[in-house]
C-alpha atoms as a PDB file:
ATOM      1  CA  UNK A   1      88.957  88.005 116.760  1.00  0.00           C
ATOM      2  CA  UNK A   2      87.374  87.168 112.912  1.00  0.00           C
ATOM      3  CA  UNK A   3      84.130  89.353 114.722  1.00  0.00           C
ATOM      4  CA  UNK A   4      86.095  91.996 115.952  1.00  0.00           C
ATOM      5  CA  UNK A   5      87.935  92.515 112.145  1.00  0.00           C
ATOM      6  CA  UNK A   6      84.889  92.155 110.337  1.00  0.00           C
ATOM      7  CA  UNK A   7      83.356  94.771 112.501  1.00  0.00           C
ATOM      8  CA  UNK A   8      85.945  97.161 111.701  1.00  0.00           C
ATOM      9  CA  UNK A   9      86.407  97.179 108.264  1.00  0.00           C
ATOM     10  CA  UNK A  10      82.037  97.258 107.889  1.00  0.00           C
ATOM     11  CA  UNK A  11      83.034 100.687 110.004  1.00  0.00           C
ATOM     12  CA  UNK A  12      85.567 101.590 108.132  1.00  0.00           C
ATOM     13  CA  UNK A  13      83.858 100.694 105.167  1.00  0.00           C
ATOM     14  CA  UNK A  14      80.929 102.862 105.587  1.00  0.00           C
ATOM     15  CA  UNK A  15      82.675 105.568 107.101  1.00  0.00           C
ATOM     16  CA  UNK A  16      84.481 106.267 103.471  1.00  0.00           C
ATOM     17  CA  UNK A  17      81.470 105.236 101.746  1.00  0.00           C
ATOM     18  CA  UNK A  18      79.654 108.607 103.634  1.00  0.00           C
ATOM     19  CA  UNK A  19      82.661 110.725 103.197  1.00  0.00           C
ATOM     20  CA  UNK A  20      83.062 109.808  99.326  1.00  0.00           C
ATOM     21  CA  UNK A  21      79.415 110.955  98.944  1.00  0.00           C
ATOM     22  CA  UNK A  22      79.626 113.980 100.866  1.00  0.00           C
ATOM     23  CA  UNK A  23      82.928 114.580  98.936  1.00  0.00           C
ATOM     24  CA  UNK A  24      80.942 114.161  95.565  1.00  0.00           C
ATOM     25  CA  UNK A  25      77.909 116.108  96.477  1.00  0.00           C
ATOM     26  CA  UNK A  26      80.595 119.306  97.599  1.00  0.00           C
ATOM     27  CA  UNK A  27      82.467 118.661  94.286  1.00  0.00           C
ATOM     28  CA  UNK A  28      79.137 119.094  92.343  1.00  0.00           C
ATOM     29  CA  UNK A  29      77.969 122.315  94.430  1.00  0.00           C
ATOM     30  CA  UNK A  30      80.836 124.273  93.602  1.00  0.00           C
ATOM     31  CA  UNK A  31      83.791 122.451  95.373  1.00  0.00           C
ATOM     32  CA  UNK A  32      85.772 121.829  92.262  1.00  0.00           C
ATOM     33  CA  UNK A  33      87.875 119.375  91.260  1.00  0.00           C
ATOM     34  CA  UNK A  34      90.161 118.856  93.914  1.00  0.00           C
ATOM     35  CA  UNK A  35      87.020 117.823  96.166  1.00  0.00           C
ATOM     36  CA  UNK A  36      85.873 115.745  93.125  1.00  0.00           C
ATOM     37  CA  UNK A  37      89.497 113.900  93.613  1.00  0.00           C
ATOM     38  CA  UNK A  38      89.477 113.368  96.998  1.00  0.00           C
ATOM     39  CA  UNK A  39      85.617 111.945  96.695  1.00  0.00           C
ATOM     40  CA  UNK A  40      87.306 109.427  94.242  1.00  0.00           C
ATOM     41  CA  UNK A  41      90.121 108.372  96.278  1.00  0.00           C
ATOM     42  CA  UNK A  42      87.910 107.593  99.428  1.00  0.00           C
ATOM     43  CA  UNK A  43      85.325 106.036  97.144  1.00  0.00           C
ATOM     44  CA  UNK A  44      87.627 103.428  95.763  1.00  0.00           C
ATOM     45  CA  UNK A  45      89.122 102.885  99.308  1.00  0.00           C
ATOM     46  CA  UNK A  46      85.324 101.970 100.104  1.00  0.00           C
ATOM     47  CA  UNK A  47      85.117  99.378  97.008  1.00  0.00           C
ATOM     48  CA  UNK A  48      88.430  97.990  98.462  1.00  0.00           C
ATOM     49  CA  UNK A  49      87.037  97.351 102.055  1.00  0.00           C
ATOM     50  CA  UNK A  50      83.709  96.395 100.492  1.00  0.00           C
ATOM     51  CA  UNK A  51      85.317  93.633  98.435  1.00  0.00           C
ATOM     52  CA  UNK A  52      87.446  92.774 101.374  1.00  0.00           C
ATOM     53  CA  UNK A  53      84.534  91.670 103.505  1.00  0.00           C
ATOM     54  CA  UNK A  54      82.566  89.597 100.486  1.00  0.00           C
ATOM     55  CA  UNK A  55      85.679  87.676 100.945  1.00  0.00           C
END
């Protein structure tokens, strides 16, 4: 079950890692800030699943 946990939250971990950056790169090309926002909110629910797993 540990395997099956740790699987999911590397998923879910790199799934907001991508959408952060694709977040930051629209907020940068014109998106404005409410895209900038959002690419901040996903990228610091990445840092919390990447910390989660160095546990």
């Amino acid at each position: 079950m540990h395997v099956v946990k740790t699987i999911l939250l590397v998923l879910l971990a790199l799934l907001l890692t991508v959408l952060a950056l694709g977040g930051l790169i629209s907020a940068f090309k014109g998106g404005g800030l409410f895209d900038l926002v959002i690419a901040a909110f996903l990228g610091w629910g990445a840092v919390v699943c990447w910390r989660a797993l160095k546990r």
